[in-house]
Protein backbone atom coordinates (compact mmCIF):
# COMPACT_ATOMS: atom_id res chain seq x y z
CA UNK A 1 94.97 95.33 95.98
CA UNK A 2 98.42 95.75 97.44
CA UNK A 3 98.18 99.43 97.96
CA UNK A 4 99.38 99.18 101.45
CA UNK A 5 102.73 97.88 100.64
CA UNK A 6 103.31 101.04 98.10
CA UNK A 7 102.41 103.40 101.16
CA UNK A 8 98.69 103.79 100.07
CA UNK A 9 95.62 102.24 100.59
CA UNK A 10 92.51 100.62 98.41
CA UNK A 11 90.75 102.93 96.39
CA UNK A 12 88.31 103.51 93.72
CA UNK A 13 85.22 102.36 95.59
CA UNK A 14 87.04 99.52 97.54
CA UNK A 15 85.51 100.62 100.97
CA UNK A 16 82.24 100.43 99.34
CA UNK A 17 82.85 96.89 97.49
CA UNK A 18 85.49 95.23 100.22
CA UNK A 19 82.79 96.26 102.95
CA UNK A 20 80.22 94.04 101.07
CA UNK A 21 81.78 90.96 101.65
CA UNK A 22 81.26 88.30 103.43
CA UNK A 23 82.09 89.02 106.94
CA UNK A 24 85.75 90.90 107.38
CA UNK A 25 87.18 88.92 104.36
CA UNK A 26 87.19 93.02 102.60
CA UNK A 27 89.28 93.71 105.51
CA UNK A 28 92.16 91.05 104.94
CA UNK A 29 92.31 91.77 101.83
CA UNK A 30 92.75 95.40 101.92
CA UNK A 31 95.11 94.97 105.04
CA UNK A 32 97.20 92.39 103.79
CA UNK A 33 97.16 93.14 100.01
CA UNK A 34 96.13 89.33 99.15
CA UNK A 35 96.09 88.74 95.32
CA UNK A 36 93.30 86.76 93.96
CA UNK A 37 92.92 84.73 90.80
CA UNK A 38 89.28 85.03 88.84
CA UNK A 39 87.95 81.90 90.13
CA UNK A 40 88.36 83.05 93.91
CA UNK A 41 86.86 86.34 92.72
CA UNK A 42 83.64 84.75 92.18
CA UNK A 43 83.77 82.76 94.63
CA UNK A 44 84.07 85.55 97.12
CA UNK A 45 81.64 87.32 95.81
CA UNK A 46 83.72 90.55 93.91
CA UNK A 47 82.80 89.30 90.37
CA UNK A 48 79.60 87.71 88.63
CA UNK A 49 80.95 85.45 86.15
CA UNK A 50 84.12 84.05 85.09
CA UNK A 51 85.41 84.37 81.60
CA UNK A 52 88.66 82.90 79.72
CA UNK A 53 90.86 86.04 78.82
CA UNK A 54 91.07 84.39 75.38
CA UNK A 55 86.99 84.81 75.24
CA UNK A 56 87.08 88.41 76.49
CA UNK A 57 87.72 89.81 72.83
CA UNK A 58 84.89 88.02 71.49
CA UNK A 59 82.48 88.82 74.29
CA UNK A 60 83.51 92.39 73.91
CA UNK A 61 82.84 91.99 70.24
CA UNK A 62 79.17 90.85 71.21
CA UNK A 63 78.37 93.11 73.60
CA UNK A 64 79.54 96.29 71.05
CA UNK A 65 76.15 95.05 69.12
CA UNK A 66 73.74 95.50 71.76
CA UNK A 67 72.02 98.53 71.55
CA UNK A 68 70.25 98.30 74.60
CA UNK A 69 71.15 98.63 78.37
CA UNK A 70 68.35 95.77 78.85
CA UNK A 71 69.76 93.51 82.10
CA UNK A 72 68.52 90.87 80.83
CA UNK A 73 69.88 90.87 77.25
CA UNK A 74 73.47 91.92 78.67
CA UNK A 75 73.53 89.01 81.02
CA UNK A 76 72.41 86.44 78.73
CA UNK A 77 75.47 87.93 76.29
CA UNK A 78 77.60 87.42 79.24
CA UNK A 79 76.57 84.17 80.33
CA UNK A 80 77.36 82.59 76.98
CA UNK A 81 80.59 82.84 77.29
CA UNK A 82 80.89 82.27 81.03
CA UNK A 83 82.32 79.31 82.82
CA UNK A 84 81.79 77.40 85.58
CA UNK A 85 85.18 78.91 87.85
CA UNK A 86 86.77 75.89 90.11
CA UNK A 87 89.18 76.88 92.63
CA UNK A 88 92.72 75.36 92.96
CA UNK A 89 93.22 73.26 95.46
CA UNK A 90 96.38 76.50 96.71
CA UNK A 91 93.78 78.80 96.35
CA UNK A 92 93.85 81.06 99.59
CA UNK A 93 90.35 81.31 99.37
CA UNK A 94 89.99 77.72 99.96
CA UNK A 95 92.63 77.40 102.71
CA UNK A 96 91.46 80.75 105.05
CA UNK A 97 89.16 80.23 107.62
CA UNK A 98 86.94 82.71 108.37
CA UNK A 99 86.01 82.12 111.96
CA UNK A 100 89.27 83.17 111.99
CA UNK A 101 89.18 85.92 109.85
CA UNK A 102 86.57 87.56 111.15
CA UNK A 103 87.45 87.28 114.54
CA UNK A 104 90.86 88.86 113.75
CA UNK A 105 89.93 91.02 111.43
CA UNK A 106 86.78 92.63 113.03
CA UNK A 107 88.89 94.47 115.61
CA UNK A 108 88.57 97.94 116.13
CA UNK A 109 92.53 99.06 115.54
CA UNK A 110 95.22 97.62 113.39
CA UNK A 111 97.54 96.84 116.55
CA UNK A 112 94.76 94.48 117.69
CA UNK A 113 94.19 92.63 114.12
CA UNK A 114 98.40 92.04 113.95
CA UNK A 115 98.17 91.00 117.52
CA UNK A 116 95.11 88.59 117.22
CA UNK A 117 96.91 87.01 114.24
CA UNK A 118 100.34 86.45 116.07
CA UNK A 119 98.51 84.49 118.65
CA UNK A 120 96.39 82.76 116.08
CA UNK A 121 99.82 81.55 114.93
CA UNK A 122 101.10 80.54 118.04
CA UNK A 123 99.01 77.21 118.16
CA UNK A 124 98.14 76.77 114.24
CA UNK A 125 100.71 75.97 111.16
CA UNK A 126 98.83 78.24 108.40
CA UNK A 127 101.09 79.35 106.53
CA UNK A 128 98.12 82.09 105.19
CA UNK A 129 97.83 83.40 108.90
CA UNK A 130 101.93 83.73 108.79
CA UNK A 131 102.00 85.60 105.53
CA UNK A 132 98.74 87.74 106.90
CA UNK A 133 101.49 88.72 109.92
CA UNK A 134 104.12 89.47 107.52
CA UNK A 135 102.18 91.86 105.24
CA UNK A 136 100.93 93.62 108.33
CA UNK A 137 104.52 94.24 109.95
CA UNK A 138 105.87 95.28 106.39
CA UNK A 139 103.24 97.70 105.03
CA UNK A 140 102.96 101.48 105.53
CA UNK A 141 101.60 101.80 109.21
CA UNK A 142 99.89 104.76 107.76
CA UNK A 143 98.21 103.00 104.71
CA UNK A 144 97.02 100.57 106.97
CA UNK A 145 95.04 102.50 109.52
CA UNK A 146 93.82 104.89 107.13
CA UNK A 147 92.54 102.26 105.29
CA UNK A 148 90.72 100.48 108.36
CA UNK A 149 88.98 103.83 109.18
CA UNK A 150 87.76 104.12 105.21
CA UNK A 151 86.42 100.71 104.58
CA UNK A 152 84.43 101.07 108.47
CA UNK A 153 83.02 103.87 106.72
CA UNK A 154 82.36 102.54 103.79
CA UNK A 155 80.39 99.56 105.55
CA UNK A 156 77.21 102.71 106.22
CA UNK A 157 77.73 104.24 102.75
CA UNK A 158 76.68 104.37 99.12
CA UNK A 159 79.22 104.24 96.01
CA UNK A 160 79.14 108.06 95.90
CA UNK A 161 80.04 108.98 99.50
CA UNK A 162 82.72 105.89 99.26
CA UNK A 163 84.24 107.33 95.77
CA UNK A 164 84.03 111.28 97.14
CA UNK A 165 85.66 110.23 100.39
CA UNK A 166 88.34 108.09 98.51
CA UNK A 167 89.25 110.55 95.91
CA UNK A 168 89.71 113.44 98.87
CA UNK A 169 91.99 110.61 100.75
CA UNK A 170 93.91 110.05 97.33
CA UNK A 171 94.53 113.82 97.31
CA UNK A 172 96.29 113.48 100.96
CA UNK A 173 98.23 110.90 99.39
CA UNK A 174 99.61 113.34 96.40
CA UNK A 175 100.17 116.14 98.22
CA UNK A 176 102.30 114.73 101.28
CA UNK A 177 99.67 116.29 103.55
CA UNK A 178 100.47 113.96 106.29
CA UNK A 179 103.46 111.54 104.74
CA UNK A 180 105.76 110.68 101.62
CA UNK A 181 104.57 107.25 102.29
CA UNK A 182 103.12 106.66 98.64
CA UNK A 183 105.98 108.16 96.91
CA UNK A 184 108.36 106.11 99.61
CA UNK A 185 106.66 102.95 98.28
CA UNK A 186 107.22 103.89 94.86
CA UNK A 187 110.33 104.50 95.37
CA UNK A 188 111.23 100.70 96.95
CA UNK A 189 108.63 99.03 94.84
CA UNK A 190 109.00 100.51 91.16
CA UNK A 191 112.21 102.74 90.50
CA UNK A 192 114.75 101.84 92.75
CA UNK A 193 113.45 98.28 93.59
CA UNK A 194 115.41 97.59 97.07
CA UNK A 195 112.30 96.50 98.42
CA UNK A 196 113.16 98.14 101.31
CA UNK A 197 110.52 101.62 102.23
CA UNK A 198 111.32 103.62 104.93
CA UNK A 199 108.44 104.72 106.25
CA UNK A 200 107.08 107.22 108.02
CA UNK A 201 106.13 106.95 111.26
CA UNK A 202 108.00 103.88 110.96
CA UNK A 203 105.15 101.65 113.57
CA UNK A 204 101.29 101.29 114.15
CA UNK A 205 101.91 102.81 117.74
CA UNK A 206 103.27 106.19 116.41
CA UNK A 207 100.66 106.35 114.16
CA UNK A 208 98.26 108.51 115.56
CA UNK A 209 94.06 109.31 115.43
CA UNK A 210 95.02 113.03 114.44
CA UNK A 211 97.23 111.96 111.56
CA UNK A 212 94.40 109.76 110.41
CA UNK A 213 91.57 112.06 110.46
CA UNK A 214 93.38 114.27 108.60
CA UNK A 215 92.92 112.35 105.12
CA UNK A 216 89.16 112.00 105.26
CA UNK A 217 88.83 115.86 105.61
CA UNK A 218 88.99 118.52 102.58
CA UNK A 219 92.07 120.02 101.11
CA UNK A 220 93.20 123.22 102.85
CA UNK A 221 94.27 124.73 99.21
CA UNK A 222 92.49 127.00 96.86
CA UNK A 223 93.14 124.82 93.60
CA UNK A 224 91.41 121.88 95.37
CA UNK A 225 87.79 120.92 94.61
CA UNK A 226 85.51 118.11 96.01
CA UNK A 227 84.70 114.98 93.61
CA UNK A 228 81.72 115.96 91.66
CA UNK A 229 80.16 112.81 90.08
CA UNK A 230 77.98 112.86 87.13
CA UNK A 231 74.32 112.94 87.86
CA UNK A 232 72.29 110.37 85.65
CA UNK A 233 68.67 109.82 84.89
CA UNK A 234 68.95 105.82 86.57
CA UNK A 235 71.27 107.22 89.68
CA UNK A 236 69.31 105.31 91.73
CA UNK A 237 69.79 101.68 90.36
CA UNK A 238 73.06 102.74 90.15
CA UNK A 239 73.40 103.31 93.72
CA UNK A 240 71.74 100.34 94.59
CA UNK A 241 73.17 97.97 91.93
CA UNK A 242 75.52 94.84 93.56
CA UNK A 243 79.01 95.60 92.08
């Protein structure tokens, strides 16, 4: 989820998913924008079961004829076509450590996670830690804190809260409440393609608490409304259910 280095930040229920990971591995991904491949996906615990994209039609096809919303007959659908998902031997899920991961990651402020890293790569030749520096010193200083403050939050909350509080953040984002950061990213990443965003603030230090606070509160406008989420009949397993 490389939101950061577009001038955002994860979304779409990612503080409530990231936060469930093991440790503060949510956090370096959402920080640093890490890509993973399906097999690290399970492994880390976002996804259940690991399907060839050539299968995905026919399991699609299979699940169409179920007429139920029976776990147990889903899963067993699902776990016909499943594989066993073996992680490359590049895989960065394989070559992180998290001892050091979530003792850099777990820090209260961005400016200490960039500066526990830099002295993690002082004395160690990882080229992950490196690249975890890099993605840090070249994202949106804004997207990154913002970010670190939603997926806190979304460690104490349900799915709703997390999606409500994520949509009203997205709605910042849109309106250049606070920053053009999002449409600066854009900008760099998809239409003019220098690769080169100018953001604003431009550092982590002139970033500050105010600016911050100011996406996780409601719209001052009269054509904004909160997120309203559907209420269903099974709400609560849905609330409860693992993602």
């Amino acid at each position: 989820m490389p939101e950061a280095s577009l001038g955002l930040f994860p979304d779409v229920g990612a503080s409530y998913f990231l936060s469930r990971l093991s440790g503060f591995f949510g956090e370096y991904i959402g920080l640093t924008g890490k890509r993973l491949d399906g097999a690290e996906m399970v492994a880390c615990g976002l996804a259940t079961h690991f399907v060839l994209s050539t299968n995905l039609p026919l399991l699609e096809e299979e699940l169409n004829k179920v007429d139920s919303s029976d776990l147990t007959i889903i899963s067993t659908i699902i776990d016909a076509f499943s594989l066993t998902s073996i992680l490359k031997e590049d895989s960065v899920y394989r070559r992180c450590r998290m001892d050091i991961i979530n003792k850099c990651f777990s820090k209260g402020t961005v400016e200490e996670i960039l500066s526990a890293l830099e002295y993690e790569a002082i004395n160690k030749t990882d080229d992950w830690i490196v690249s975890a520096v890099k993605s840090l010193k070249t994202s949106s200083p804004m997207g990154l804190k913002v970010f670190l403050k939603s997926i806190r939050e979304g460690r104490t909350q349900g799915i709703d809260q997390c999606l409500i509080r994520e949509y009203k953040m997205a709605c910042h984002a849109l309106r250049r409440t606070v920053t053009d950061d999002f449409f600066e990213g854009c900008r760099a990443a998809l239409f003019d393609k220098d690769k080169k965003p100018k953001w604003e603030p431009s550092k982590l230090e002139l970033v500050s608490k105010e600016m911050v606070d100011q996406y996780f509160i409601a719209v001052d406008s009269d054509d904004w409304e909160e997120l309203q989420l559907p209420i269903r009949s099974n709400s609560t397993k849905l609330a409860t259910a693992k993602l």
